[in-house]
Protein backbone atom coordinates (compact mmCIF):
# COMPACT_ATOMS: atom_id res chain seq x y z
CA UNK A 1 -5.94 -9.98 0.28
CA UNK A 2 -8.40 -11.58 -1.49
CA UNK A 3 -10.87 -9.75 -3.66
CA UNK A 4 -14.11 -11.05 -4.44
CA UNK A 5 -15.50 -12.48 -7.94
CA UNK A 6 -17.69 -10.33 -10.28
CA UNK A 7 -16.60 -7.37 -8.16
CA UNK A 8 -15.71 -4.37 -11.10
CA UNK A 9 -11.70 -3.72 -9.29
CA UNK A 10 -9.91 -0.33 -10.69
CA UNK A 11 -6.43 -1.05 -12.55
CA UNK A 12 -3.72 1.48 -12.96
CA UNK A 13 -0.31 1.26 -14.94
CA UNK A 14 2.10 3.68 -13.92
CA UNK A 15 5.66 3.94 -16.22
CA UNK A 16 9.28 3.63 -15.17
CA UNK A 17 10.16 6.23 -13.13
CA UNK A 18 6.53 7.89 -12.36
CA UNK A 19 5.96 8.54 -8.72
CA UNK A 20 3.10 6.90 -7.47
CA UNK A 21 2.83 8.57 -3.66
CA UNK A 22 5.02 11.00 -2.05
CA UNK A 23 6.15 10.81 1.35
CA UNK A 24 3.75 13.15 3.76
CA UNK A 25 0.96 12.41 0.88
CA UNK A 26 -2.83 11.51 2.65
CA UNK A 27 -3.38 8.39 1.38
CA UNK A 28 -7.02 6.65 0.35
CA UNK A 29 -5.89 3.67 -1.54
CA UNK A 30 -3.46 0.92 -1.33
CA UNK A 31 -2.01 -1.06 -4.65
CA UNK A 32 -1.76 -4.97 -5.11
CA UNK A 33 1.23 -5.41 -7.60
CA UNK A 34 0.04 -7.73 -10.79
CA UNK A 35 3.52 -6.84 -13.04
CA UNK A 36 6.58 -4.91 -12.77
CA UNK A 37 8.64 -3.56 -9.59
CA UNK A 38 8.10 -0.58 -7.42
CA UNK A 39 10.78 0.97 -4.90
CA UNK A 40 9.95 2.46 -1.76
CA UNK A 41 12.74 4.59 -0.24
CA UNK A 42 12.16 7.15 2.77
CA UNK A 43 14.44 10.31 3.17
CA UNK A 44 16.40 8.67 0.09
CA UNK A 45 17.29 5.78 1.36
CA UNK A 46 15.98 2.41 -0.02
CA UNK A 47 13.55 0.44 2.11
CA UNK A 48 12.59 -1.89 -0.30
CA UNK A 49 11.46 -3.46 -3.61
CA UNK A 50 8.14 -5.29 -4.43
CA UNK A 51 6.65 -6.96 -7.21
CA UNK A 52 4.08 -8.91 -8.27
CA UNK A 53 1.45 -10.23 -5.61
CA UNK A 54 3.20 -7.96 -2.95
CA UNK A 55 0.85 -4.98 -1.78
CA UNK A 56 2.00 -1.12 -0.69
CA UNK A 57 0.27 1.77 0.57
CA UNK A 58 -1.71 0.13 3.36
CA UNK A 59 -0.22 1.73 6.28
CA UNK A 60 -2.02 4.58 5.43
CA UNK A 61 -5.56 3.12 5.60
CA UNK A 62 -4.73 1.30 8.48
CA UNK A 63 -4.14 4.36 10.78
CA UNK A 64 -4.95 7.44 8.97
CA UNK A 65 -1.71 8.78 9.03
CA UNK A 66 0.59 10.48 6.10
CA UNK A 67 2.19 8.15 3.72
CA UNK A 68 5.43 7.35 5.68
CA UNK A 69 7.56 7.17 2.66
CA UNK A 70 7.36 7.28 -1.25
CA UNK A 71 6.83 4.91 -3.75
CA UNK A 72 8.13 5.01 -7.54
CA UNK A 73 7.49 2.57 -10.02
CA UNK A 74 11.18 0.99 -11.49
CA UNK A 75 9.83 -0.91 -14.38
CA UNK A 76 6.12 0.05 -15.66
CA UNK A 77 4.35 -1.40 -13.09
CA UNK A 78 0.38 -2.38 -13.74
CA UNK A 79 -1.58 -2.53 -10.28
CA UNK A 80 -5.19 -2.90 -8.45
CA UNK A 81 -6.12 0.02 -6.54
CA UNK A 82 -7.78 -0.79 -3.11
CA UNK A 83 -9.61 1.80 -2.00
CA UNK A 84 -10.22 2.70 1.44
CA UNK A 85 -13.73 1.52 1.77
CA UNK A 86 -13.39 -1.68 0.39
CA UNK A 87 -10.22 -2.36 2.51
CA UNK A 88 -11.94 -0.64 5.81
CA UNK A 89 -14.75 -3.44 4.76
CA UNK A 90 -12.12 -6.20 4.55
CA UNK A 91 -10.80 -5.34 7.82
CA UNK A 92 -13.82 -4.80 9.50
CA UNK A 93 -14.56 -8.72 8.68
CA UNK A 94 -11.21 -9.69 10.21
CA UNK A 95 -11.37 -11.16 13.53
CA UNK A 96 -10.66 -8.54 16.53
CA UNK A 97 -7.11 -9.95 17.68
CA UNK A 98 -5.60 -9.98 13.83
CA UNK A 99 -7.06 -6.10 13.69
CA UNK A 100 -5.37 -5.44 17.04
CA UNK A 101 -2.03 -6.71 15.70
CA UNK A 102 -2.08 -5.01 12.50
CA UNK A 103 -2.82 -1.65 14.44
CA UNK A 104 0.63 -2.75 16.88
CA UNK A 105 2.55 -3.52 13.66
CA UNK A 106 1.88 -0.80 11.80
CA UNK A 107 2.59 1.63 14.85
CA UNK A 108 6.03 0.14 15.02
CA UNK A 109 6.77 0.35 12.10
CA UNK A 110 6.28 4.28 11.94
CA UNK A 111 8.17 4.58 14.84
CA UNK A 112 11.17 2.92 13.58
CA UNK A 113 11.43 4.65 10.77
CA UNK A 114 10.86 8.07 12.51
């Protein structure tokens, strides 16, 4: 996702171990990953690890649903919070078919994981 020069962008570091969202959490922001590793694990098991450049939390402001699993910072991880305005903005620019297929993607992905 690109963000957009001279824009003021809010930064967060969370530490090894912190929690950054709970699964069943409402969630109003996504993160973009500039340093460090985060886990994201449903029901205690492991989905995945990310790191820098690699973005989390945007399945929520996609569809308005509960944060489908929980995220936990491994190493101190810094990150840029996307809020849900400026990413509803961002989508709303997209073109209609690459909206469409996010909406289909995301709903599968809930699904499997129910």
């Amino acid at each position: 996702m690109a963000l957009e020069k001279g824009r003021v962008l809010e930064r967060k570091v969370f530490y090894a171990g912190q929690s950054v969202f709970k699964e069943g959490d409402q969630g109003d922001r996504a993160y973009l990953i500039q340093e460090g590793q985060v886990e994201i694990t449903k029901n205690g098991l492991l989905l995945g690890t990310l790191g820098k450049g690699e973005m989390f939390g945007e399945m929520a402001l996609v569809d308005d649903q509960p944060r489908m699993a929980t995220a936990k910072a491994l190493t101190d991880v810094s990150v840029v919070i996307i809020g849900r305005d400026a990413f509803r903005e961002k989508l709303a620019k997209a073109d209609p078919f690459i909206r469409g297929l996010l909406n289909i993607f995301v709903r599968n992905i809930r699904n499997l994981t129910r």
